[in-house]
PDB file of N, CA and C in Angstrom:
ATOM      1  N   UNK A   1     -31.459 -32.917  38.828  1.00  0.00           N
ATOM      2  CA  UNK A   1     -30.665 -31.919  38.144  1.00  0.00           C
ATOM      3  C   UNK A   1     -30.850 -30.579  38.830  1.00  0.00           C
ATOM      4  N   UNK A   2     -29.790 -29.774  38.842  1.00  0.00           N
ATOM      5  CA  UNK A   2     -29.834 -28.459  39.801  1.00  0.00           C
ATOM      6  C   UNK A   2     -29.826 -27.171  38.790  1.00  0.00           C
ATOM      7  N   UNK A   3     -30.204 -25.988  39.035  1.00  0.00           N
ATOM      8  CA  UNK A   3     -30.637 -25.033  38.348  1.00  0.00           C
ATOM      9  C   UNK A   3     -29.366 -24.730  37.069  1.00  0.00           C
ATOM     10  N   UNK A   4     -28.353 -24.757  37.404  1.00  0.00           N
ATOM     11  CA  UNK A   4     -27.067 -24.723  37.231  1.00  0.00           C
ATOM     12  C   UNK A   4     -26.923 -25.160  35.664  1.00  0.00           C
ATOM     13  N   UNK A   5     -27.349 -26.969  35.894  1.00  0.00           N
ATOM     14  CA  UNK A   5     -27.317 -27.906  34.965  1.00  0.00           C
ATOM     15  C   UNK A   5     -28.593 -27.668  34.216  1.00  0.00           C
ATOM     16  N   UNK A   6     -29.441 -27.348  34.679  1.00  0.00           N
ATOM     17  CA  UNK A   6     -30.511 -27.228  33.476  1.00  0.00           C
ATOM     18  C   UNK A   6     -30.340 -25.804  32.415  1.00  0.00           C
ATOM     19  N   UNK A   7     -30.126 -24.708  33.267  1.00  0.00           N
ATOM     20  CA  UNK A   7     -29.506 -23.055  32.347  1.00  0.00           C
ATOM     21  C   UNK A   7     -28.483 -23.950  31.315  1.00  0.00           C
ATOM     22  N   UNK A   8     -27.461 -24.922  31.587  1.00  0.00           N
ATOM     23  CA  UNK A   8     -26.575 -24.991  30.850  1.00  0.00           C
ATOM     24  C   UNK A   8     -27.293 -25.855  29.595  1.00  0.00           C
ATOM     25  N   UNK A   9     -28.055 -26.618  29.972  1.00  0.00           N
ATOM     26  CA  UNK A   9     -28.591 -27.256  29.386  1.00  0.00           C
ATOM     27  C   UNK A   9     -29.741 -26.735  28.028  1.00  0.00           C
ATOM     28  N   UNK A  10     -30.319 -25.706  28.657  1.00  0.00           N
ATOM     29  CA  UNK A  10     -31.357 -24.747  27.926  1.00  0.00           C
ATOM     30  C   UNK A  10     -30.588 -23.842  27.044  1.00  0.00           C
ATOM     31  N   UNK A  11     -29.763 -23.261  27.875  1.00  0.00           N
ATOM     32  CA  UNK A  11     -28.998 -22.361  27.110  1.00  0.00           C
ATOM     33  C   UNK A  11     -27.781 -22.660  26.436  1.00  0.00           C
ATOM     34  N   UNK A  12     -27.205 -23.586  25.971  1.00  0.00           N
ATOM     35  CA  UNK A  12     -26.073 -24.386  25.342  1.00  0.00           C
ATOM     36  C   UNK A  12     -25.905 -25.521  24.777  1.00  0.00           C
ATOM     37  N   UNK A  13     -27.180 -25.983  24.850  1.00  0.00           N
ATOM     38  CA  UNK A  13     -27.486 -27.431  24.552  1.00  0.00           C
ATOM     39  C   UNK A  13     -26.376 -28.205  24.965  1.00  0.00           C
ATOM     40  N   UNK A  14     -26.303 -28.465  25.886  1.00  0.00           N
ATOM     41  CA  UNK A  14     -25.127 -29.152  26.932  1.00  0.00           C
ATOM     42  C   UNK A  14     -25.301 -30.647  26.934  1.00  0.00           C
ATOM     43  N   UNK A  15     -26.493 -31.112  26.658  1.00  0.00           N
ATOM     44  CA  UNK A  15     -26.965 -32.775  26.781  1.00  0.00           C
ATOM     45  C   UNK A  15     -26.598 -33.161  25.364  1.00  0.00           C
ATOM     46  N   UNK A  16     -26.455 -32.199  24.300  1.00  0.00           N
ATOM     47  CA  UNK A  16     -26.195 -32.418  22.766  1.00  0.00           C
ATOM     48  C   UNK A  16     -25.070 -32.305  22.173  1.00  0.00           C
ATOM     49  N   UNK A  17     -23.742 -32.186  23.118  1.00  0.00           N
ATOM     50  CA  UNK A  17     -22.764 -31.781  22.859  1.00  0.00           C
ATOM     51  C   UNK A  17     -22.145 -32.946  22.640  1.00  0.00           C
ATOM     52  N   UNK A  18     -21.204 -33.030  21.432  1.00  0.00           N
ATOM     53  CA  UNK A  18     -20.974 -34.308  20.977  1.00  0.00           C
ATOM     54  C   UNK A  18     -19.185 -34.259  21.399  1.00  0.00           C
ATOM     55  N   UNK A  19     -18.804 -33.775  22.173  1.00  0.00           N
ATOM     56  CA  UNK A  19     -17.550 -33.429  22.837  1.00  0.00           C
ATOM     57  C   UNK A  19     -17.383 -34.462  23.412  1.00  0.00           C
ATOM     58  N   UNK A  20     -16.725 -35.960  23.507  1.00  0.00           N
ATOM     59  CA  UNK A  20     -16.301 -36.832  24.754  1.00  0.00           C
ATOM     60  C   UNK A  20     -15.313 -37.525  24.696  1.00  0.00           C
ATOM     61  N   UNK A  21     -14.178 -37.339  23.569  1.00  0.00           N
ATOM     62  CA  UNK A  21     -12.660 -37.773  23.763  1.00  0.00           C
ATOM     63  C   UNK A  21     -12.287 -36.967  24.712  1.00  0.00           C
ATOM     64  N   UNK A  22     -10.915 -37.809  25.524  1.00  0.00           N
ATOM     65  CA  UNK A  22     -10.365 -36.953  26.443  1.00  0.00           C
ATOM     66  C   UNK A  22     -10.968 -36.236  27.569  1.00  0.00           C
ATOM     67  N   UNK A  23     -10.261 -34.577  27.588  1.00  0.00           N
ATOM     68  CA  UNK A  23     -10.717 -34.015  28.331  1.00  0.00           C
ATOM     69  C   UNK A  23     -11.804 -32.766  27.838  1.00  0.00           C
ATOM     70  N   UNK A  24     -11.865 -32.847  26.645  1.00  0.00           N
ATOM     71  CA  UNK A  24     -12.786 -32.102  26.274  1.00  0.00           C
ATOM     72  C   UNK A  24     -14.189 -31.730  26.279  1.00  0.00           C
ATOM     73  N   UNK A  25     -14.715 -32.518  27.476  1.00  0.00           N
ATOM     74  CA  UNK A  25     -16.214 -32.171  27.641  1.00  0.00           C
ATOM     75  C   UNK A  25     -16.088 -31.653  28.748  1.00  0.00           C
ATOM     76  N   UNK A  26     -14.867 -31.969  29.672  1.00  0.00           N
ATOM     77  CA  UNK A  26     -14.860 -31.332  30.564  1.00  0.00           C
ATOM     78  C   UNK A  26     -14.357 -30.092  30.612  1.00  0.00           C
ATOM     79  N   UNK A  27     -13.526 -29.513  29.807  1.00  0.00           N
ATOM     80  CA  UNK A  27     -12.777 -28.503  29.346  1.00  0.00           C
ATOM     81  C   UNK A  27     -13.993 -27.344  28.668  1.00  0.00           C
ATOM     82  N   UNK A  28     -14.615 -28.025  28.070  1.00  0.00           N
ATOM     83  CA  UNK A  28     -15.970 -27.204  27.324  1.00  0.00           C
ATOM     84  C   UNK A  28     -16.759 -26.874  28.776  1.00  0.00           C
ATOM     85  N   UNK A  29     -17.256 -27.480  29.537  1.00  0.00           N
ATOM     86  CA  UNK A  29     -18.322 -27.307  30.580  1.00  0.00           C
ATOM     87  C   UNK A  29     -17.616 -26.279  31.381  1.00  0.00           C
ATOM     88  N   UNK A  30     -16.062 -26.739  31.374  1.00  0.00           N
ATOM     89  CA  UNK A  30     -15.919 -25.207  32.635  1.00  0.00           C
ATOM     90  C   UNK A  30     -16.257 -23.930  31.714  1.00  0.00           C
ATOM     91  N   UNK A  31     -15.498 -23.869  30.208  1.00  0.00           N
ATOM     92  CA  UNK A  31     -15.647 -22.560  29.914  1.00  0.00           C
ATOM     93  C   UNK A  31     -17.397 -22.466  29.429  1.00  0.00           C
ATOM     94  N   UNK A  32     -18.295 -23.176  29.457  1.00  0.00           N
ATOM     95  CA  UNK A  32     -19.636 -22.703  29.772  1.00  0.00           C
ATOM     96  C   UNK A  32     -19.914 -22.081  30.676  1.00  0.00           C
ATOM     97  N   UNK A  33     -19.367 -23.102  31.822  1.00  0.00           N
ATOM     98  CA  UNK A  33     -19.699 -22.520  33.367  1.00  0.00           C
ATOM     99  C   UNK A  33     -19.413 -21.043  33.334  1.00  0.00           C
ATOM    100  N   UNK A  34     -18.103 -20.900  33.033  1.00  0.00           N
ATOM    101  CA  UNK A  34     -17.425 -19.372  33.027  1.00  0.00           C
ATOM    102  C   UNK A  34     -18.433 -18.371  32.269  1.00  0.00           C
ATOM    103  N   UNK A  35     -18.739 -18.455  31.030  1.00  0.00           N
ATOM    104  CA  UNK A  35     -19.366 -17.944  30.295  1.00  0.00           C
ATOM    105  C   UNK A  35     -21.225 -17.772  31.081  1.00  0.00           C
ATOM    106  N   UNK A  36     -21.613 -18.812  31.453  1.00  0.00           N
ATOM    107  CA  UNK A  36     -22.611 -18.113  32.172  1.00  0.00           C
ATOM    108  C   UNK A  36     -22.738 -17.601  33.446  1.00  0.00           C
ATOM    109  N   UNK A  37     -21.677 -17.462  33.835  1.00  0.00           N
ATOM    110  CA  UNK A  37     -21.253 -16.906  35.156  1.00  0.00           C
ATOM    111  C   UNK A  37     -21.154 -15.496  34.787  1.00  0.00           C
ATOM    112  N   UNK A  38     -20.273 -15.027  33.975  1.00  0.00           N
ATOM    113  CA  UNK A  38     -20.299 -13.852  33.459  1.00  0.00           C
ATOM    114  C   UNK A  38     -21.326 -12.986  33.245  1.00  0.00           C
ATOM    115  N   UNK A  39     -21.955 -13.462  32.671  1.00  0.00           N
ATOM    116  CA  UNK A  39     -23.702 -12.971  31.612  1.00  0.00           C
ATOM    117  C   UNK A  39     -24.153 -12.677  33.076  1.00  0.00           C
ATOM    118  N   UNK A  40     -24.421 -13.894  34.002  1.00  0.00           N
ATOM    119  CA  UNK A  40     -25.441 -13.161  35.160  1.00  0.00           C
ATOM    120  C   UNK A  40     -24.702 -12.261  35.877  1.00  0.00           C
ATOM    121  N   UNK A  41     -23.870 -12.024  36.287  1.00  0.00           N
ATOM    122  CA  UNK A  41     -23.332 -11.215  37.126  1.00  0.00           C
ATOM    123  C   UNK A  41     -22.902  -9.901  36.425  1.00  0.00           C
ATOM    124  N   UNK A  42     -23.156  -9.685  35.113  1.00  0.00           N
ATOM    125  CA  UNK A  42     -23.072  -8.614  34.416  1.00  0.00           C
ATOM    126  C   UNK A  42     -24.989  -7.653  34.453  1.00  0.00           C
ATOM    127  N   UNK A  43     -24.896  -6.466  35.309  1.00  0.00           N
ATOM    128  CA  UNK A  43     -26.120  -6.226  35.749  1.00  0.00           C
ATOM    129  C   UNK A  43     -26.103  -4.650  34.702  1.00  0.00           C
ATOM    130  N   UNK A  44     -25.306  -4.553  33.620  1.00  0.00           N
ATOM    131  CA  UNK A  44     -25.414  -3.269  32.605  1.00  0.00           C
ATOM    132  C   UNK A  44     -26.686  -2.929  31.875  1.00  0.00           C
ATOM    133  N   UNK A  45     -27.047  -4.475  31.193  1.00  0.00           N
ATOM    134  CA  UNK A  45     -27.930  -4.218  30.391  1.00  0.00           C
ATOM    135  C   UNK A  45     -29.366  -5.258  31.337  1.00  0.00           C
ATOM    136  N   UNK A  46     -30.439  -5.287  31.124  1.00  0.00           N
ATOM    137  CA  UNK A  46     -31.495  -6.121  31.401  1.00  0.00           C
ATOM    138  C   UNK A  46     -31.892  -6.906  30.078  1.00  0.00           C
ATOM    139  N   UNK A  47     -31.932  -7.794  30.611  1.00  0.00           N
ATOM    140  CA  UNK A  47     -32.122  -8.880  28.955  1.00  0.00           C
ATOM    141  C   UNK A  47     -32.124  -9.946  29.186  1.00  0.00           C
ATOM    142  N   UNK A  48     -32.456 -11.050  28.395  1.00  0.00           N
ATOM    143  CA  UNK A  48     -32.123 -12.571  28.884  1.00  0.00           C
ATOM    144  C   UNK A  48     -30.911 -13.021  28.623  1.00  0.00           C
ATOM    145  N   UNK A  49     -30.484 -14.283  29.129  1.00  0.00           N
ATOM    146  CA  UNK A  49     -29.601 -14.783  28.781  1.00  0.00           C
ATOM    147  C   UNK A  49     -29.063 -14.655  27.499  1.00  0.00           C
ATOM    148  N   UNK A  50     -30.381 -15.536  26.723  1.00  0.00           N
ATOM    149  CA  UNK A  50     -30.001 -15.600  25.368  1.00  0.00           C
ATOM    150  C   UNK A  50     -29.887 -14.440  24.317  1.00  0.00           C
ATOM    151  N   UNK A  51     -30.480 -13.654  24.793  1.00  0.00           N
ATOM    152  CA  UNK A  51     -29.908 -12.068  24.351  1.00  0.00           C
ATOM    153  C   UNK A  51     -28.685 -11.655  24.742  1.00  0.00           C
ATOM    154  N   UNK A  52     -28.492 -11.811  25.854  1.00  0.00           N
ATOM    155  CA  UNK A  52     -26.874 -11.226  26.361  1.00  0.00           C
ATOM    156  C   UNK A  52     -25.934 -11.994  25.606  1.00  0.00           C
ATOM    157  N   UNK A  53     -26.450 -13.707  25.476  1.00  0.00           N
ATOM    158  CA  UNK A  53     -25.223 -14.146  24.760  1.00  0.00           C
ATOM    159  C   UNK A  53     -24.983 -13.942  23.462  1.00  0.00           C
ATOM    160  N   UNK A  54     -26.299 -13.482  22.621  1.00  0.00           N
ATOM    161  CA  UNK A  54     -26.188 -13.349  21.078  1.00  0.00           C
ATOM    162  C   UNK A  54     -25.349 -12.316  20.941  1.00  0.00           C
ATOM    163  N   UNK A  55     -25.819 -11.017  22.200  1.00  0.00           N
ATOM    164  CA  UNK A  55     -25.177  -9.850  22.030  1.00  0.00           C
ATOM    165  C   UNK A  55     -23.439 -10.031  22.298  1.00  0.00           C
ATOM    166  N   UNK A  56     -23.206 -10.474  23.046  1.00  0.00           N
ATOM    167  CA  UNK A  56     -21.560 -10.993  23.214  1.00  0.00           C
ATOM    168  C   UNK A  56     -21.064 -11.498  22.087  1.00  0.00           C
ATOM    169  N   UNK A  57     -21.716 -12.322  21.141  1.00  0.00           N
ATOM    170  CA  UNK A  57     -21.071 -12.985  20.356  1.00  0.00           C
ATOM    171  C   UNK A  57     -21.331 -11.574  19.082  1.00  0.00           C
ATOM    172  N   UNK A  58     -21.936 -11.138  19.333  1.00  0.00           N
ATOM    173  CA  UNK A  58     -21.889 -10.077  18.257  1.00  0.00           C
ATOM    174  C   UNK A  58     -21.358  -8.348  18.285  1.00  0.00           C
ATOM    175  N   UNK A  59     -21.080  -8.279  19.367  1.00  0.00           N
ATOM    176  CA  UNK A  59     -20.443  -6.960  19.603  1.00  0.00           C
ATOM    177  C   UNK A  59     -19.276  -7.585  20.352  1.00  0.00           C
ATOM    178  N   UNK A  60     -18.039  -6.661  19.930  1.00  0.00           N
ATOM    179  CA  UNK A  60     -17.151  -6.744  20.288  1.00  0.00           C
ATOM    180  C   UNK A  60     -16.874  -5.731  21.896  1.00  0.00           C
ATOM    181  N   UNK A  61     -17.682  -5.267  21.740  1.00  0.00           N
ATOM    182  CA  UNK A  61     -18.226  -3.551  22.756  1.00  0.00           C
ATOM    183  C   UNK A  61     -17.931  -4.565  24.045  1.00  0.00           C
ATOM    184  N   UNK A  62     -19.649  -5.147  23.891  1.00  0.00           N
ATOM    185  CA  UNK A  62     -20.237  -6.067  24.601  1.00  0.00           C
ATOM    186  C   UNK A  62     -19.234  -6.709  25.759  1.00  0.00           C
ATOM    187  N   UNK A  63     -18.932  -7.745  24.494  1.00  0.00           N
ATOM    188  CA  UNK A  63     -17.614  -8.565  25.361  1.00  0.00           C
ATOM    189  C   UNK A  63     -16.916  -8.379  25.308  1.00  0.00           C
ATOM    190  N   UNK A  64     -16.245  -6.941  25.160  1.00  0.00           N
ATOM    191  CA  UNK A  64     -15.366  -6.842  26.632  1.00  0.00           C
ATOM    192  C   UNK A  64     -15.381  -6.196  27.793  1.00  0.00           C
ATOM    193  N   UNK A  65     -16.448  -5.487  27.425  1.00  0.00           N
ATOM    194  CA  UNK A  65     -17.468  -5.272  29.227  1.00  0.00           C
ATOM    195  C   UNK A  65     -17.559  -6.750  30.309  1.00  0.00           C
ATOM    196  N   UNK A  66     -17.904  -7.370  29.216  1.00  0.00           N
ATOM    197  CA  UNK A  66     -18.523  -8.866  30.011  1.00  0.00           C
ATOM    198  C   UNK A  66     -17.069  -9.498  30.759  1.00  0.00           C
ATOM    199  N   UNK A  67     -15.649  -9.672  30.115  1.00  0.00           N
ATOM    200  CA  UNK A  67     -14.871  -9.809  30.498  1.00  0.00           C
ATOM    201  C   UNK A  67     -13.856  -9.421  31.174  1.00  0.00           C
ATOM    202  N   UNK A  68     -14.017  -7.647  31.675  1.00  0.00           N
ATOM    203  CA  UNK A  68     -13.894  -6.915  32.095  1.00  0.00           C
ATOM    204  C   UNK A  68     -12.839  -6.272  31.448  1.00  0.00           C
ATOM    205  N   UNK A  69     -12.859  -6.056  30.361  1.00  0.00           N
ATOM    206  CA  UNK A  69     -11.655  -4.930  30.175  1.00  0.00           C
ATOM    207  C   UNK A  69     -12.498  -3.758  30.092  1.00  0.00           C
ATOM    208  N   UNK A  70     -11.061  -2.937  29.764  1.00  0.00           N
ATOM    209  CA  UNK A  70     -11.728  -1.369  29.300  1.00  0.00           C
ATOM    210  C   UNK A  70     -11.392  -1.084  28.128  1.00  0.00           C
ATOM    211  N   UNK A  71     -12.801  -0.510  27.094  1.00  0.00           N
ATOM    212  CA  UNK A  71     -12.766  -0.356  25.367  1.00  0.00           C
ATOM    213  C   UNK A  71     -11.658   0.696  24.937  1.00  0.00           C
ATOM    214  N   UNK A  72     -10.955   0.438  24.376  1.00  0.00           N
ATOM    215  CA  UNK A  72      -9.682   0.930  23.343  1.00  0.00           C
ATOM    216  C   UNK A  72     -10.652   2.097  22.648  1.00  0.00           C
ATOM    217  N   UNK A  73      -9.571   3.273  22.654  1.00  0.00           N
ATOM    218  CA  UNK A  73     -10.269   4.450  22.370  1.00  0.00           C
ATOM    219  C   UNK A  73      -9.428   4.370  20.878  1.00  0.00           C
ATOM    220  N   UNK A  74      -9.841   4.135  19.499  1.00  0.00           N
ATOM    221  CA  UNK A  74      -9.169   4.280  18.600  1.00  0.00           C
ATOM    222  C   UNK A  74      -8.349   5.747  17.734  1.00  0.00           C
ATOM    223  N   UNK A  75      -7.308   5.696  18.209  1.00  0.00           N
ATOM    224  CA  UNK A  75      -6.742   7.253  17.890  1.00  0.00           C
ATOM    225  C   UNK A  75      -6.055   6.957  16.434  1.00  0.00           C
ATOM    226  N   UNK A  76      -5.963   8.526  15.814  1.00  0.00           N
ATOM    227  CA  UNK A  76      -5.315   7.982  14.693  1.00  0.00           C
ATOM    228  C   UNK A  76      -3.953   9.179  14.907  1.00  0.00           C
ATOM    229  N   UNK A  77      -2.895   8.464  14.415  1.00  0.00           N
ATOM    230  CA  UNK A  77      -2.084   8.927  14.478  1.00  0.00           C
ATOM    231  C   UNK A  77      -1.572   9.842  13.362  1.00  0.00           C
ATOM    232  N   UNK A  78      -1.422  11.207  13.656  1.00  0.00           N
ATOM    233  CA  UNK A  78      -1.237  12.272  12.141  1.00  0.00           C
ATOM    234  C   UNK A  78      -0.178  12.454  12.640  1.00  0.00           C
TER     235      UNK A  78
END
């Protein structure tokens, strides 16, 4: 197993994924892949994985740094 497959594995429980009609395990693994591709190559904050990902799933800020947009400045209109 290569470093790749074990992160996915540690960090997603990837061996526990009960996904295997169709194309859906394969469909899930790329957007893992994607998703931890992101996290490392995002060098903003220092943290672990599993921090970066809790933080993604919990700030909206977050991810969309991670995905690269740019944050919506909320104006109000008078």
């Amino acid at each position: 197993e290569n470093r790749l497959h074990w992160c996915l594995d540690v960090q997603f429980s990837d061996d526990y994924a009960r996904a295997r009609t169709g194309h859906v395990a394969h469909n899930l693994a790329l957007v893992r892949h994607i998703a931890l591709n992101l996290i490392r190559l995002n060098t903003s904050r220092k943290a672990s994985i599993k921090t970066k990902r809790l933080l993604a799933a919990t700030s909206d800020e977050y991810r969309a740094e991670l995905l690269g947009f740019e944050p919506q400045d909320e104006e109000d209109d008078d």
